[in-house]
N, C-alpha and C. Protein backbone atom coordinates (compact mmCIF):
# COMPACT_ATOMS: atom_id res chain seq x y z
N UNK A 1 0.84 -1.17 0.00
CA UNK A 1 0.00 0.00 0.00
C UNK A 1 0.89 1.24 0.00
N UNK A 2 0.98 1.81 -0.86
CA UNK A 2 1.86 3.31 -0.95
C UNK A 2 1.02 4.66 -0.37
N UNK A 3 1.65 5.36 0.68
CA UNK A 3 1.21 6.12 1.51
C UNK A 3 0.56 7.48 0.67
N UNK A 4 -0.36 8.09 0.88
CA UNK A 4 -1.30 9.22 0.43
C UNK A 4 -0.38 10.21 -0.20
N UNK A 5 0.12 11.24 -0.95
CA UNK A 5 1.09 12.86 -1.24
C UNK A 5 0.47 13.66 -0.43
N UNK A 6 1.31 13.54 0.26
CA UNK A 6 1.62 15.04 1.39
C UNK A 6 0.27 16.28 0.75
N UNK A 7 -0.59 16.69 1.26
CA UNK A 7 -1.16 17.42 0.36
C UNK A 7 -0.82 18.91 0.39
N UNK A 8 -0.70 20.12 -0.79
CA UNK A 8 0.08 20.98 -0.91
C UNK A 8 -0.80 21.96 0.02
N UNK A 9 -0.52 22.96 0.32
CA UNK A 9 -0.75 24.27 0.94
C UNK A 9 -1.96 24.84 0.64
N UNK A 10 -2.23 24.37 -0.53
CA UNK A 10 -3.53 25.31 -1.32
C UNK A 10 -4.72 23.93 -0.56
N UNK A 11 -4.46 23.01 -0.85
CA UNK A 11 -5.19 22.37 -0.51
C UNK A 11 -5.82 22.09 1.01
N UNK A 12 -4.45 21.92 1.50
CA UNK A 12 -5.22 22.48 3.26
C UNK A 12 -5.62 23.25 3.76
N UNK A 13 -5.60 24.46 3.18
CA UNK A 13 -6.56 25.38 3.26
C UNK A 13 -7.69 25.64 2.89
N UNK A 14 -8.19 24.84 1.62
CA UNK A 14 -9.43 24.29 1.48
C UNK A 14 -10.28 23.48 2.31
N UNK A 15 -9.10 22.81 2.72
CA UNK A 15 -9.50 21.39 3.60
C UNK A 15 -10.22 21.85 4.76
N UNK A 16 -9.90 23.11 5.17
CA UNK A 16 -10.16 23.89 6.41
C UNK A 16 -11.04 25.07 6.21
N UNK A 17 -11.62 24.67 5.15
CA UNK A 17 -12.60 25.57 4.45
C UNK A 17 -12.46 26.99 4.30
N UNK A 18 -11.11 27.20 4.13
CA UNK A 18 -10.53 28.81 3.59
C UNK A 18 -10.26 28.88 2.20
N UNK A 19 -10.53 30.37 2.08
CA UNK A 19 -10.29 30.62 0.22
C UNK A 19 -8.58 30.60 0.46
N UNK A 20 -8.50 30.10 -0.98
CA UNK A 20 -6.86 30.08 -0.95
C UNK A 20 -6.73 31.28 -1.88
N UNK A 21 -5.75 32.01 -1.17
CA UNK A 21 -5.19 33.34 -1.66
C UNK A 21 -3.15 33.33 -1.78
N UNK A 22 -2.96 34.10 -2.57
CA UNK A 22 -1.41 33.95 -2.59
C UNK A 22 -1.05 34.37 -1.02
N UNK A 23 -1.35 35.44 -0.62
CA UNK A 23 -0.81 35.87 0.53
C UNK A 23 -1.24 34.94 2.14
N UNK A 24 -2.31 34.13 1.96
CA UNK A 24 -2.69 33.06 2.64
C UNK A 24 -1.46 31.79 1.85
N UNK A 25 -1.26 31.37 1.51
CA UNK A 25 -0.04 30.19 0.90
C UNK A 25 0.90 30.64 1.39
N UNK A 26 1.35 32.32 1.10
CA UNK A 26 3.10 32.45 1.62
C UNK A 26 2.56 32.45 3.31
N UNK A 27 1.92 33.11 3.71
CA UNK A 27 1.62 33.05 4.81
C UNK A 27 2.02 32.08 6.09
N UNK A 28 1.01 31.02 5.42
CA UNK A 28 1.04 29.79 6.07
C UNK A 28 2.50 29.15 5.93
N UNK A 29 3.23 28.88 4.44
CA UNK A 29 4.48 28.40 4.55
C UNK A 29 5.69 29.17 5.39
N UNK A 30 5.28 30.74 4.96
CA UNK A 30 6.88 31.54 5.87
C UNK A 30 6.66 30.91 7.43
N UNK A 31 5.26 30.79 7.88
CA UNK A 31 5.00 30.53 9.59
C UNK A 31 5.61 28.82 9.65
N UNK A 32 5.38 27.56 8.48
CA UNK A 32 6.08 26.56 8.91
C UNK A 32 7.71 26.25 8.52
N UNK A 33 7.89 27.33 7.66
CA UNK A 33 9.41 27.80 7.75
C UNK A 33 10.22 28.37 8.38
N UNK A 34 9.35 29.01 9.33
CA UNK A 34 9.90 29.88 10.37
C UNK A 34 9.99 29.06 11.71
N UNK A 35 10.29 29.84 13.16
CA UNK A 35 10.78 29.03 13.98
C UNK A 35 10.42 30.27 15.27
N UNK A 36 9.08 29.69 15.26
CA UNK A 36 8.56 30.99 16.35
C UNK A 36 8.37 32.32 16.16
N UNK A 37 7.34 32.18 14.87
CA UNK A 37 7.64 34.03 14.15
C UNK A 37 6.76 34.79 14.99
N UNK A 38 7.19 35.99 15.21
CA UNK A 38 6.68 37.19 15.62
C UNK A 38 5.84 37.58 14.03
N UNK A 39 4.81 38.66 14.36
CA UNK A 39 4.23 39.27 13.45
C UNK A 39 4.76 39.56 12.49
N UNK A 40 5.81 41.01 12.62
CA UNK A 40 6.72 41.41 11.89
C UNK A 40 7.27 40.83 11.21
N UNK A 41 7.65 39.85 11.37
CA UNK A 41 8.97 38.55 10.92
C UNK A 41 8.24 38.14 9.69
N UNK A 42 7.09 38.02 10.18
CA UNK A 42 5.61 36.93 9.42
C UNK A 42 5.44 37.89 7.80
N UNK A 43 5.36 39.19 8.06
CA UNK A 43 4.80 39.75 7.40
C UNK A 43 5.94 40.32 6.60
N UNK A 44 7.29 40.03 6.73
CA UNK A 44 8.20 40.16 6.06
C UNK A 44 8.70 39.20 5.15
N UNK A 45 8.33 37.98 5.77
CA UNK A 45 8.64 36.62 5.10
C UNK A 45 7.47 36.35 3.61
N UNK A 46 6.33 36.89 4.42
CA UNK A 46 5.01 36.80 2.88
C UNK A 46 5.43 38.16 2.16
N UNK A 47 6.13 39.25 2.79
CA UNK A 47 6.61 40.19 1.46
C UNK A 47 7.34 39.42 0.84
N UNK A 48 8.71 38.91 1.62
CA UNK A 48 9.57 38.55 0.30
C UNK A 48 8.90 37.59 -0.73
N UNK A 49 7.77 36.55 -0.27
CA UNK A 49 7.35 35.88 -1.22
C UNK A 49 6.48 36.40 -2.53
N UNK A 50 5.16 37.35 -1.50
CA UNK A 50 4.11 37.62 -2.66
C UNK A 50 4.20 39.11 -3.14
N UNK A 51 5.20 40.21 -2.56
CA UNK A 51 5.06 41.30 -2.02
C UNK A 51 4.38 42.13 -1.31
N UNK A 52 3.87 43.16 -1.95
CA UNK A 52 2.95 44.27 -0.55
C UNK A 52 1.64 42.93 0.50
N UNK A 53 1.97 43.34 1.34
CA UNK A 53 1.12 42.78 2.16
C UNK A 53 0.84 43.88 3.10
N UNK A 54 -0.72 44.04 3.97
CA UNK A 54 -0.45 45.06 4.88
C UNK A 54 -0.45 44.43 6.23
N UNK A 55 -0.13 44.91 7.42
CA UNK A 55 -0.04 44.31 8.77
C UNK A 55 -1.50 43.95 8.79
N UNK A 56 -2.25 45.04 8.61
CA UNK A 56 -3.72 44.17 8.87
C UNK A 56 -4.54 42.82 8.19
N UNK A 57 -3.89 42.76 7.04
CA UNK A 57 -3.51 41.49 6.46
C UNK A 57 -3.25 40.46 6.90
N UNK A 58 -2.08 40.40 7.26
CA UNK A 58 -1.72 39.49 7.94
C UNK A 58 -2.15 39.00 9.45
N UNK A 59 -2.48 40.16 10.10
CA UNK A 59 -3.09 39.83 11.16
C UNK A 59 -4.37 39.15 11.30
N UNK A 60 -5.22 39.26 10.39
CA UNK A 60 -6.22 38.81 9.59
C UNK A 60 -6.46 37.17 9.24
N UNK A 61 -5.41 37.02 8.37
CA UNK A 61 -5.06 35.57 7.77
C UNK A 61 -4.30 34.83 8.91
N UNK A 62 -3.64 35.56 9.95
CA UNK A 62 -3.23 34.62 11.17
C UNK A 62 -4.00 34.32 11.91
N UNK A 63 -5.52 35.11 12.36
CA UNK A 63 -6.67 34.82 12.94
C UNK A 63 -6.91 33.59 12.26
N UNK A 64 -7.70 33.84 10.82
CA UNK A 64 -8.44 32.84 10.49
C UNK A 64 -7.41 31.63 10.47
N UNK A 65 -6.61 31.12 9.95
CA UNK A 65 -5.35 30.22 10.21
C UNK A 65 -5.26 29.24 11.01
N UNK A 66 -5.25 30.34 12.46
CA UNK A 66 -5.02 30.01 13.95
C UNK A 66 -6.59 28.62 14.42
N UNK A 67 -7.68 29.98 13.80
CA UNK A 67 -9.01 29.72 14.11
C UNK A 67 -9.39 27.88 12.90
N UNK A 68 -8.66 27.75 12.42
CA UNK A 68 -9.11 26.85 11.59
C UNK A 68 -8.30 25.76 12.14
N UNK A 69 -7.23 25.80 12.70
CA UNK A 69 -6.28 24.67 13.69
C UNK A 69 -4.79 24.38 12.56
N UNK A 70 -4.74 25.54 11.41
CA UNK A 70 -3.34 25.36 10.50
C UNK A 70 -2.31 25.80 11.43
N UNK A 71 -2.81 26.70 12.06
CA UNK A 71 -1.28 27.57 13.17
C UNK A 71 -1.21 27.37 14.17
N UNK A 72 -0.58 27.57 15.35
CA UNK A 72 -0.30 28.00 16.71
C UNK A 72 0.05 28.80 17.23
N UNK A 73 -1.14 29.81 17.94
CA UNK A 73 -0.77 31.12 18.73
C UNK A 73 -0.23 30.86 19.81
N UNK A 74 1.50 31.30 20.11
CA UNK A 74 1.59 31.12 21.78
C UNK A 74 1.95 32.07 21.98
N UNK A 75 1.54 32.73 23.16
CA UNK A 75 2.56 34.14 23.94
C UNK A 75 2.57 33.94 25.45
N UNK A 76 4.04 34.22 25.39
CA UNK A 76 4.89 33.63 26.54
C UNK A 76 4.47 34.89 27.28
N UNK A 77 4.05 34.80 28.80
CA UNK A 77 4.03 36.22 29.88
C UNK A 77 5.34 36.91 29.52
N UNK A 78 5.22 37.97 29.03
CA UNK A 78 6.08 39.30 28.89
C UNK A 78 6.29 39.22 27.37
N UNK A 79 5.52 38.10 26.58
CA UNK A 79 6.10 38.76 25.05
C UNK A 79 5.44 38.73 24.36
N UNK A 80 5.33 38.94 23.19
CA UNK A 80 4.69 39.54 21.96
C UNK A 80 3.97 37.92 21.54
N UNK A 81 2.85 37.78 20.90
CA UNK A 81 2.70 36.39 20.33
C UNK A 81 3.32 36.24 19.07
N UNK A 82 3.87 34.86 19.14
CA UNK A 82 4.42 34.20 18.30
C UNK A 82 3.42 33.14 17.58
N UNK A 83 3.76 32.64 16.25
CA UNK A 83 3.07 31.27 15.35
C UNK A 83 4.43 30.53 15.12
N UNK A 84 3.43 29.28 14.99
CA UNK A 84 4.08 28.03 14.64
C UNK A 84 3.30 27.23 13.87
N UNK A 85 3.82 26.45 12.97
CA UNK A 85 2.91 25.72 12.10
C UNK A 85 2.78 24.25 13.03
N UNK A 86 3.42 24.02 13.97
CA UNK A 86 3.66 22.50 14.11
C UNK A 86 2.24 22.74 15.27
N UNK A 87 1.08 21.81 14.53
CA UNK A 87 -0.24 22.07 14.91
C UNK A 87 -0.65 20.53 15.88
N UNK A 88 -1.69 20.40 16.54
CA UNK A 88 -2.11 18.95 17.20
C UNK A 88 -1.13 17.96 17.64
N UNK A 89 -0.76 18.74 18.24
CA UNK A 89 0.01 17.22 19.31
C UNK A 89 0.59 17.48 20.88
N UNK A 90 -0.13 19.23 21.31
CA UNK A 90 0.27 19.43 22.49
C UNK A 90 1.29 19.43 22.55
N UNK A 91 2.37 19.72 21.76
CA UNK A 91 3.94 19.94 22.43
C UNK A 91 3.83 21.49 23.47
N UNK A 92 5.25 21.08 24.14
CA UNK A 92 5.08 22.38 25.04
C UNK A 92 6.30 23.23 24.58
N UNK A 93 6.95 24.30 24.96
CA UNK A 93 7.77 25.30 24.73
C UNK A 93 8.94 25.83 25.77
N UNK A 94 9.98 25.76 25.44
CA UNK A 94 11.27 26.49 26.29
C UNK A 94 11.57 27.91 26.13
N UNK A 95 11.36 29.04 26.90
CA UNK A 95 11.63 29.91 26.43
C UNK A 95 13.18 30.51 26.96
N UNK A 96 13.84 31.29 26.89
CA UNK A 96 15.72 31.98 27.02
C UNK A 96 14.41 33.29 27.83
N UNK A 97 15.11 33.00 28.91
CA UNK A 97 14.43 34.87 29.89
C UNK A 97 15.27 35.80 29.50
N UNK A 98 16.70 35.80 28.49
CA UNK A 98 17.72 36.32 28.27
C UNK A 98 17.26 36.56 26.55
N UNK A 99 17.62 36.36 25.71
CA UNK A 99 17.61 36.77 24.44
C UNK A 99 15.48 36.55 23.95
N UNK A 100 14.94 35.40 24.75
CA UNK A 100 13.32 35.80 24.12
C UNK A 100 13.24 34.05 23.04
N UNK A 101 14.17 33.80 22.75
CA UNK A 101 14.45 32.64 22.29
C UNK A 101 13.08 31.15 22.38
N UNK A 102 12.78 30.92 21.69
CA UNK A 102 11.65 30.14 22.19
C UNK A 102 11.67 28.44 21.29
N UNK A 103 12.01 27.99 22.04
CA UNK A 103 11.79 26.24 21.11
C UNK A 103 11.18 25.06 21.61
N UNK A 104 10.54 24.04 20.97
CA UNK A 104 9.75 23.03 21.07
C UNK A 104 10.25 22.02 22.29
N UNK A 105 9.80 21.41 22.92
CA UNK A 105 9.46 20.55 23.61
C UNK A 105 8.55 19.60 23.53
N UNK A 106 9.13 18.44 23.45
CA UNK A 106 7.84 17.45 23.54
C UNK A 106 7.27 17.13 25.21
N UNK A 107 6.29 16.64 25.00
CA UNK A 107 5.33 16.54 26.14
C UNK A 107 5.96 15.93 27.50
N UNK A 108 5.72 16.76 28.48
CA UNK A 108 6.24 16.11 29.65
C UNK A 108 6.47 15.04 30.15
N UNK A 109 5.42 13.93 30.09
CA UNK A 109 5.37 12.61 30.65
C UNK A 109 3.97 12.40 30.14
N UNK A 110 3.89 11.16 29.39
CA UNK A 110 3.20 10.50 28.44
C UNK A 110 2.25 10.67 27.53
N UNK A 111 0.87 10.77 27.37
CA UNK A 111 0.21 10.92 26.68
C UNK A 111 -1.01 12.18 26.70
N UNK A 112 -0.72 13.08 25.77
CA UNK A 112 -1.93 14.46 26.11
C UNK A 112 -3.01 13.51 26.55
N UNK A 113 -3.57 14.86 27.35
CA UNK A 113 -2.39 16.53 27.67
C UNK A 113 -1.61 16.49 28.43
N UNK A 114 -0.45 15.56 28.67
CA UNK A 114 0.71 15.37 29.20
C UNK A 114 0.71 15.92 30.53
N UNK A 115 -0.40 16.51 31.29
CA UNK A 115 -0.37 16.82 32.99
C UNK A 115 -1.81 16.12 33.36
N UNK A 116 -1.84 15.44 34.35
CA UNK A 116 -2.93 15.01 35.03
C UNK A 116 -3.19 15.64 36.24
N UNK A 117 -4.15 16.79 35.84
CA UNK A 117 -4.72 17.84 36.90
C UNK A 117 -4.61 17.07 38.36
N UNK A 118 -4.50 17.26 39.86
CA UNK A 118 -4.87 16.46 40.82
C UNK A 118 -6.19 16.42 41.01
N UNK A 119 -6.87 17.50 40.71
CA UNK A 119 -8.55 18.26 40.84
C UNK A 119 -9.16 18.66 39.53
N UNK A 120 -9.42 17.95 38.82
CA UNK A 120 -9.69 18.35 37.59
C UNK A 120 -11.24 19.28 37.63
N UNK A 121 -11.82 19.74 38.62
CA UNK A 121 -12.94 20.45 38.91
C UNK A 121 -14.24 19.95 37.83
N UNK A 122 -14.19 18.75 37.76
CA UNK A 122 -15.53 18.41 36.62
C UNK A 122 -14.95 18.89 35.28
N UNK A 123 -13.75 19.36 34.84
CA UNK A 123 -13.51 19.79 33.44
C UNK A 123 -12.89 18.57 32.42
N UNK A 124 -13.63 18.61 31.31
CA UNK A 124 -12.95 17.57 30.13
C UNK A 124 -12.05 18.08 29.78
N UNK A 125 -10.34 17.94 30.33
CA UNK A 125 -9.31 18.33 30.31
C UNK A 125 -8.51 17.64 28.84
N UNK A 126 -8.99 18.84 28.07
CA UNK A 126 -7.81 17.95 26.87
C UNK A 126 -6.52 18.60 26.40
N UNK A 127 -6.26 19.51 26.93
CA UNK A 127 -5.05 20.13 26.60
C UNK A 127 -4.30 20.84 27.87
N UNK A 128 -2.97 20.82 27.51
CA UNK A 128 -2.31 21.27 28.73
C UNK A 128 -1.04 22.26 28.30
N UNK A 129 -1.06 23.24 28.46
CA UNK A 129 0.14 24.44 28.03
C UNK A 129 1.02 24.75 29.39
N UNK A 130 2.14 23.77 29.18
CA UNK A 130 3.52 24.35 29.79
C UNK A 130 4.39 25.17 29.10
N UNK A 131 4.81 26.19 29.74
CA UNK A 131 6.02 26.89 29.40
C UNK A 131 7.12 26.86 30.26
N UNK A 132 7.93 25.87 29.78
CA UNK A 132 9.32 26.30 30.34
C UNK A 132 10.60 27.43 30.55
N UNK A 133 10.81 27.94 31.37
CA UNK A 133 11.62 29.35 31.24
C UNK A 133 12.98 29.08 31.74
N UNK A 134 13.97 29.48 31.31
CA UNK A 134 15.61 29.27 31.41
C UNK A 134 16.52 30.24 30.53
N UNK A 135 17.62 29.65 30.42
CA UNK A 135 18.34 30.79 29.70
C UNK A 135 19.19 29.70 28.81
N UNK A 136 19.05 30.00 27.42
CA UNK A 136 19.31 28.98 26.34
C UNK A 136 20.96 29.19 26.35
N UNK A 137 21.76 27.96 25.82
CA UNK A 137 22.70 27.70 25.63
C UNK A 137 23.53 28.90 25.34
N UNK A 138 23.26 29.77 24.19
CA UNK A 138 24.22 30.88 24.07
C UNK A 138 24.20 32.19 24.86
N UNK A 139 23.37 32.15 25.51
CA UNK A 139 23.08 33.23 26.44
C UNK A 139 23.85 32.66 27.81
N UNK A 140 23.98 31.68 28.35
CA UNK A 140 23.98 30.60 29.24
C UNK A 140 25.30 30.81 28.89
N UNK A 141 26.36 30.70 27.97
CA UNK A 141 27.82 30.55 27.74
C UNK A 141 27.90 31.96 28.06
N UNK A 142 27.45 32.94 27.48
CA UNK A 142 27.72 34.99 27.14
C UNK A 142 27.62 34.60 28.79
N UNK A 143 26.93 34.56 29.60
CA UNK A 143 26.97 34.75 30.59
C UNK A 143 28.53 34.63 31.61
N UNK A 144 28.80 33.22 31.40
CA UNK A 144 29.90 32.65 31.93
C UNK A 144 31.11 32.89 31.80
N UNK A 145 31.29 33.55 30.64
CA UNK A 145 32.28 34.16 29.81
C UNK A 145 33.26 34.83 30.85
């Protein structure tokens, strides 16, 4: 049995019942090319692809995106929100309290949502958002220096 083709960009966005637009395609790819984009970043990455884009644009197409389950909004206490394309599977996040630095983590201990409330107060607990905070490797060396 030979496995399904990856399906392209235009198409999962159909799939998710969005019009596919050029600036929705670069969109979505600069955010799974990227590595924790800030807005700015976002909206620089779909210039270089499609050109003019406006911030409200993009802010726009990251709503609906987000809202359809293609992206991941996280914002860490004290920073700006960031996207990620890497969608459904509850990973959690490391952030640098020093440079802002932010990278993936897989799930704490076993199977989402990887924390088992002690008191779950009657709630159908299906997701669980840890943020880890430290100071990443190169900040961690600058320091020691």
């Amino acid at each position: 049995m030979t496995a399904s083709p990856t399906p392209t960009t235009a198409e999962e966005l159909r799939g998710a019942g969005l019009r596919v637009t050029a600036a929705r395609v670069a969109l979505l790819e600069t955010v799974r090319d990227g590595d924790h984009l800030g807005v700015e970043a976002i909206a620089s990455g779909v210039r270089d692809r499609v050109g003019h884009i406006s911030l409200q644009a993009v802010y726009e197409a990251l709503h609906a995106l987000t809202a359809a389950g293609l992206v991941r909004r996280i914002e860490p206490a004290g920073h700006p929100a960031r996207f990620e394309g890497r969608v459904g599977d509850n990973h959690h996040h490391i952030v640098c309290r020093s440079c802002g630095t932010v990278v993936d983590v897989d799930c704490a201990v076993g199977e989402a949502p990887c924390l088992t409330a002690a008191d779950d107060r009657g709630f159908a607990i299906d997701e669980a958002e840890v943020v880890y905070w430290g100071v990443c490797p190169d900040c961690f060396t600058g320091r020691s220096s």
